[in-house]
Protein backbone atom coordinates (compact mmCIF):
# COMPACT_ATOMS: atom_id res chain seq x y z
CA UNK A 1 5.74 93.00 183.00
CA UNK A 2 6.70 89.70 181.53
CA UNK A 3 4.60 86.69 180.66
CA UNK A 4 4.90 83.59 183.13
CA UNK A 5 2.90 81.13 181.75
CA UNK A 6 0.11 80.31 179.97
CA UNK A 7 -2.57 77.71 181.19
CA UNK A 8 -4.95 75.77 179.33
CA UNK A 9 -8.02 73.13 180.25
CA UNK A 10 -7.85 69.83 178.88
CA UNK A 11 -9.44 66.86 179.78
CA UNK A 12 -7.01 64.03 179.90
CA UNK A 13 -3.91 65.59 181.43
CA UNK A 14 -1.86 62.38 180.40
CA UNK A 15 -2.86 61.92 177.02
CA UNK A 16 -1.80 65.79 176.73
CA UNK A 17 1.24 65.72 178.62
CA UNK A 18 2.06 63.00 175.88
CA UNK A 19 0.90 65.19 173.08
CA UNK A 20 2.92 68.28 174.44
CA UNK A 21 6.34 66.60 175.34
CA UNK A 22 6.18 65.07 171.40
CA UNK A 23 5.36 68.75 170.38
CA UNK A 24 8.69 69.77 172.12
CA UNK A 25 8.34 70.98 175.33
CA UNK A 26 9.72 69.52 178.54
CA UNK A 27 7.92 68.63 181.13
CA UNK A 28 8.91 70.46 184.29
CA UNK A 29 5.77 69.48 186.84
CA UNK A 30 3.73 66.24 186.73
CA UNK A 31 1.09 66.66 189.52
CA UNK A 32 -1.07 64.16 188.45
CA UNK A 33 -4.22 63.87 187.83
CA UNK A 34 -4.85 67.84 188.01
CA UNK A 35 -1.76 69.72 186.38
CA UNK A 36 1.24 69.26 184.50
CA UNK A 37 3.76 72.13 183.35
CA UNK A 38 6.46 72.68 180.67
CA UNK A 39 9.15 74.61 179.89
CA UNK A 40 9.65 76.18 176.41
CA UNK A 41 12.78 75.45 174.68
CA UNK A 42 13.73 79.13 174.80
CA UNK A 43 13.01 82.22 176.33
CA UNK A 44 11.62 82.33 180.12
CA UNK A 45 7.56 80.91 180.07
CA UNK A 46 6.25 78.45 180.70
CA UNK A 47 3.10 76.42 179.51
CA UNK A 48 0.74 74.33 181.92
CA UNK A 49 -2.42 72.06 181.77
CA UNK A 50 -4.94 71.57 184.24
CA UNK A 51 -7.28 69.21 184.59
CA UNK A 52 -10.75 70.41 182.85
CA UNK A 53 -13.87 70.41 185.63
CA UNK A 54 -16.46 70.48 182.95
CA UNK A 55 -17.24 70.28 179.21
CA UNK A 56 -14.66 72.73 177.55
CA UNK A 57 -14.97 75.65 175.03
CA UNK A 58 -13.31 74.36 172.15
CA UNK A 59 -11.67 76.91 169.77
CA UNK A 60 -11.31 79.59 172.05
CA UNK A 61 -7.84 79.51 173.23
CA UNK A 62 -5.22 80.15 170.08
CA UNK A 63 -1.52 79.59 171.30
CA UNK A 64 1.70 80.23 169.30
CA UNK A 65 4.31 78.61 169.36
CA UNK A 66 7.34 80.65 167.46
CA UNK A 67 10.22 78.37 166.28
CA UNK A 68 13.00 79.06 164.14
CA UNK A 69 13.48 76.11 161.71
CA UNK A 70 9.57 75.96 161.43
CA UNK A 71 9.21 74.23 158.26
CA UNK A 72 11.94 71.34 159.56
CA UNK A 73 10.14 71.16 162.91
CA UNK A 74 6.43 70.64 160.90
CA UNK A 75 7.78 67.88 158.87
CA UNK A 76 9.39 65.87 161.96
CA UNK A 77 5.94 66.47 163.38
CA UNK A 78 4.29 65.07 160.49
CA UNK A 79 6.49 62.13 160.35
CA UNK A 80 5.49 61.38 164.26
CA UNK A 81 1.64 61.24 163.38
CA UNK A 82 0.82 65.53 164.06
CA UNK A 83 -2.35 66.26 161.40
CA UNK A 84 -1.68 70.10 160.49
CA UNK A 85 -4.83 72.05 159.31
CA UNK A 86 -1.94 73.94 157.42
CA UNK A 87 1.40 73.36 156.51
CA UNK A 88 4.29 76.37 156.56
CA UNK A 89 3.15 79.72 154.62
CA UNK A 90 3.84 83.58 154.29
CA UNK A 91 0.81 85.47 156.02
CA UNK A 92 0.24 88.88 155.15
CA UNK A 93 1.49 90.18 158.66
CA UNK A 94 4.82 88.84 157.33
CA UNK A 95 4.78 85.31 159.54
CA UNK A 96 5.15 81.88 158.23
CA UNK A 97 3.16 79.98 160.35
CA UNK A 98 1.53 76.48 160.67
CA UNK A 99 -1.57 75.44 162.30
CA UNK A 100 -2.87 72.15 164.21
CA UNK A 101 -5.35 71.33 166.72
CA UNK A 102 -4.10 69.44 170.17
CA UNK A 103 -6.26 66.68 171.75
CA UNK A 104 -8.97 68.95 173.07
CA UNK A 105 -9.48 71.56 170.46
CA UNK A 106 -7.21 74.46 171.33
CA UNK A 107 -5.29 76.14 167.96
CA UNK A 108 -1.47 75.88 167.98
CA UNK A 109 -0.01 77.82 165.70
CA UNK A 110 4.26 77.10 165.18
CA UNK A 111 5.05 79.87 163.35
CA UNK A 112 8.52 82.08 162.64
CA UNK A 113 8.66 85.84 162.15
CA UNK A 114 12.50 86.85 163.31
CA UNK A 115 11.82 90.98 163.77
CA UNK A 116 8.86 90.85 162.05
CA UNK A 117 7.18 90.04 165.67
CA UNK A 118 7.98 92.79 167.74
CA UNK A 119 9.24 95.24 164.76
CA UNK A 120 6.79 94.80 161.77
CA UNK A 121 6.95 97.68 159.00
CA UNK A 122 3.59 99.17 160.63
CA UNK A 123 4.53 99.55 164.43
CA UNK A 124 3.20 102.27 166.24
């Protein structure tokens, strides 16, 4: 089995499309005003909004985002305006990660952990 895509509610697709393009990802499908869909700079998924029909669950939905040069992607992200909740450090399952909210509440985590993410020193 491999993962497609992920999909998330928002309710502004536009102002999110902005907010995810910025982020890095490239916008792939613009079927305005109901869904939009990127590609991730690597590997095969891909990551969509659609349009939210109701108040949403904020806080719910946690999405990582694993990048290699984490700590120079967080600070180009901080120079374009991104408020992080937490800047690049070592977690005790052996990630760095960093943490922001987007525009409706969902937790984005850009984090790095080379082997550690399929191989930690604990797998089964």
């Amino acid at each position: 089995m491999n993962l497609n895509q992920i999909t998330i509610p928002v309710q502004n697709i536009e102002r999110a499309i902005t907010f995810y393009e910025e982020l890095g990802l490239t916008l792939i499908v613009k079927a305005l005003p109901h869904y939009a869909r990127f590609e991730c700079n690597e590997g095969q998924s891909t990551f969509s909004l659609h349009q939210a029909s109701g108040p949403l669950n904020n806080g719910g939905t946690w999405i990582y985002f694993e990048v290699e040069k984490l700590d120079e992607k967080v600070a180009e992200l901080v120079q374009k305006g991104y408020l992080f909740e937490e800047l690049p450090n070592g977690k005790s399952w052996l990630w760095r990660e960093s943490r922001l909210k987007d525009l409706d509440g969902n937790q984005l985590i850009l984090y790095y952990a080379g082997e550690n993410r399929k191989s930690p020193p604990w797998k089964i």
